[in-house]
Protein backbone atom coordinates (compact mmCIF):
# COMPACT_ATOMS: atom_id res chain seq x y z
CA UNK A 1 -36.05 13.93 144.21
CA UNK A 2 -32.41 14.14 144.86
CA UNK A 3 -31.19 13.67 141.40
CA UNK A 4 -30.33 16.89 138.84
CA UNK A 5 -32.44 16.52 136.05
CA UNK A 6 -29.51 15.72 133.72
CA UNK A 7 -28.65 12.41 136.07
CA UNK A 8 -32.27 11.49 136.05
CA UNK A 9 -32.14 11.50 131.99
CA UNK A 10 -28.83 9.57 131.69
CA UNK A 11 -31.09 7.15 134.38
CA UNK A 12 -33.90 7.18 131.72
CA UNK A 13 -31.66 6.02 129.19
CA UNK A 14 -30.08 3.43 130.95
CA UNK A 15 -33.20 2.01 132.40
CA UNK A 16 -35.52 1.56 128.71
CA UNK A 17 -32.49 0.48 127.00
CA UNK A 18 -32.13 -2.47 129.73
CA UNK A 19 -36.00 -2.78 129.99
CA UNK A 20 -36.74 -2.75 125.94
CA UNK A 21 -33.06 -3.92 124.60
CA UNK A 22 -32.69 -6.58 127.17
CA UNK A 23 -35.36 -7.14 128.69
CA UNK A 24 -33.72 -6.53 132.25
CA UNK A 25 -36.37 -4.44 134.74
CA UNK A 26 -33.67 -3.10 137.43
CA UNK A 27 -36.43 -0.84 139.24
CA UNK A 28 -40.48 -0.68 139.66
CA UNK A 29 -42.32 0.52 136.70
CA UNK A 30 -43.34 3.64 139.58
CA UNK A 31 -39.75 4.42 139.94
CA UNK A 32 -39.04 4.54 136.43
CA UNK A 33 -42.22 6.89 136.35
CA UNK A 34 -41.20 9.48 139.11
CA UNK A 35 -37.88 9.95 137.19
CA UNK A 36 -39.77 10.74 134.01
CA UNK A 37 -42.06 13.10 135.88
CA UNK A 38 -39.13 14.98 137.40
CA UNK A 39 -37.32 15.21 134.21
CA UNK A 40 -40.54 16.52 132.38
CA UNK A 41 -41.18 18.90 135.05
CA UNK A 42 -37.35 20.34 134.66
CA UNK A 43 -37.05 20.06 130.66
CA UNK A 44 -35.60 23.47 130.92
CA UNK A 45 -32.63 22.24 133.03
CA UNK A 46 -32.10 19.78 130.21
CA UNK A 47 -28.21 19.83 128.34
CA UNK A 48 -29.61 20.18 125.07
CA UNK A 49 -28.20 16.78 124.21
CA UNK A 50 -30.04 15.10 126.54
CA UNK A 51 -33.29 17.00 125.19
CA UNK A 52 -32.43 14.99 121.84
CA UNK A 53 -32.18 11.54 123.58
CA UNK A 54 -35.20 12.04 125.12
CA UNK A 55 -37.28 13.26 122.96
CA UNK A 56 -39.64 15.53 124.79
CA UNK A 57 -41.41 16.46 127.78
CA UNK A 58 -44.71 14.92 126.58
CA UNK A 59 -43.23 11.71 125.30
CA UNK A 60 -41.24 11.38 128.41
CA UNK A 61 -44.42 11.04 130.38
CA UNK A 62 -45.86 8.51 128.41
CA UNK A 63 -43.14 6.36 127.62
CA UNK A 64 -39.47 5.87 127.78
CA UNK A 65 -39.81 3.23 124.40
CA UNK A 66 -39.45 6.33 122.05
CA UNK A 67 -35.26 7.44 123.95
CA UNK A 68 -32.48 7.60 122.42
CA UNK A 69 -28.66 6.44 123.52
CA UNK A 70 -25.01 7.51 122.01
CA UNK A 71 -22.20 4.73 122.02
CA UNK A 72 -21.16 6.63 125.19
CA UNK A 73 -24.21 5.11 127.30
CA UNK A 74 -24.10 1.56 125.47
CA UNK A 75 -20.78 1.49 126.66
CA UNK A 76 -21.96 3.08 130.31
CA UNK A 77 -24.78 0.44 130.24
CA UNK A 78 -22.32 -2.31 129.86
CA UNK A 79 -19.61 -1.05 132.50
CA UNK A 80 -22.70 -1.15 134.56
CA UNK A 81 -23.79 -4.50 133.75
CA UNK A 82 -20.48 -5.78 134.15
CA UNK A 83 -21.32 -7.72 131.15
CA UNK A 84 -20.26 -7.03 126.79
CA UNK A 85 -23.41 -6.63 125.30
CA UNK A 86 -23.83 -7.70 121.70
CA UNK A 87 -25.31 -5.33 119.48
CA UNK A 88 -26.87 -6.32 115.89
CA UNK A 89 -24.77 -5.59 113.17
CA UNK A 90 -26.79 -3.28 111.40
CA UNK A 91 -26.86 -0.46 114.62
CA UNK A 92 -23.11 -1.14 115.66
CA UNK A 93 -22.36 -0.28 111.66
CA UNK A 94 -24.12 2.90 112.19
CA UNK A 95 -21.81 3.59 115.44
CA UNK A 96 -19.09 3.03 113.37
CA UNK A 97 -19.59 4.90 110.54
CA UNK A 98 -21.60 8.18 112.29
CA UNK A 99 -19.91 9.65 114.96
CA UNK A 100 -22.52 10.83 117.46
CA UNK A 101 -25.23 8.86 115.91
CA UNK A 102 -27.97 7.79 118.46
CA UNK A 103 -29.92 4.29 118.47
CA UNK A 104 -33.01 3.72 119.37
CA UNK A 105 -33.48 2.44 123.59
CA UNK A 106 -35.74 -0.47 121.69
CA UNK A 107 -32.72 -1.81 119.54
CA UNK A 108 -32.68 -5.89 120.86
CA UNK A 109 -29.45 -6.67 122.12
CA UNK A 110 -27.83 -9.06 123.93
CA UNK A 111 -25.66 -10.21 126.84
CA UNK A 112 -22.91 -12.08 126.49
């Protein structure tokens, strides 16, 4: 794989907050898969902040449901999109109010 491990997280993020908060599937469900694999296989070569979003190396081969993202990659996510996404009151509050709070991948959100 040509990513670093550290892109192939901020990929993992990106990709189960669009597949479980918007229910967009950019990429193959064996894609997604490979770049879970790789970043399991290089947890070591994790930022430690990363290690937080995504849980760990066991999870991440199950599952990318259980991730976490910062405001930083909800706003990434959108830039991407090219589209505002709407987030539910009660998780933008706790943006707000925590700085460096993370939300759960799974929060539903929506495109405006």
């Amino acid at each position: 794989m040509l990513l670093k491990p550290e892109a192939a997280g901020r990929q993992i993020i990106y990709h189960s907050f669009l597949y479980y908060g918007l229910d967009i599937n950019e990429i193959k469900d064996a894609e997604f898969d490979k770049l879970c694999v790789f970043a399991a296989d290089n947890w070591d070569a994790l930022s430690d902040d990363m290690k937080k979003k995504l849980g760990s190396a066991e999870k991440l081969r199950a599952s990318g449901y259980h991730c976490l993202m910062s405001q930083q990659d909800l706003y990434a996510a959108a830039e991407k999109l090219r589209r505002p996404i709407l987030i539910p009151p009660n998780h933008l509050n706790a943006f707000i109010k925590k700085p460096g709070h993370l939300m759960p991948v799974s929060v539903r959100c929506f495109l405006r």
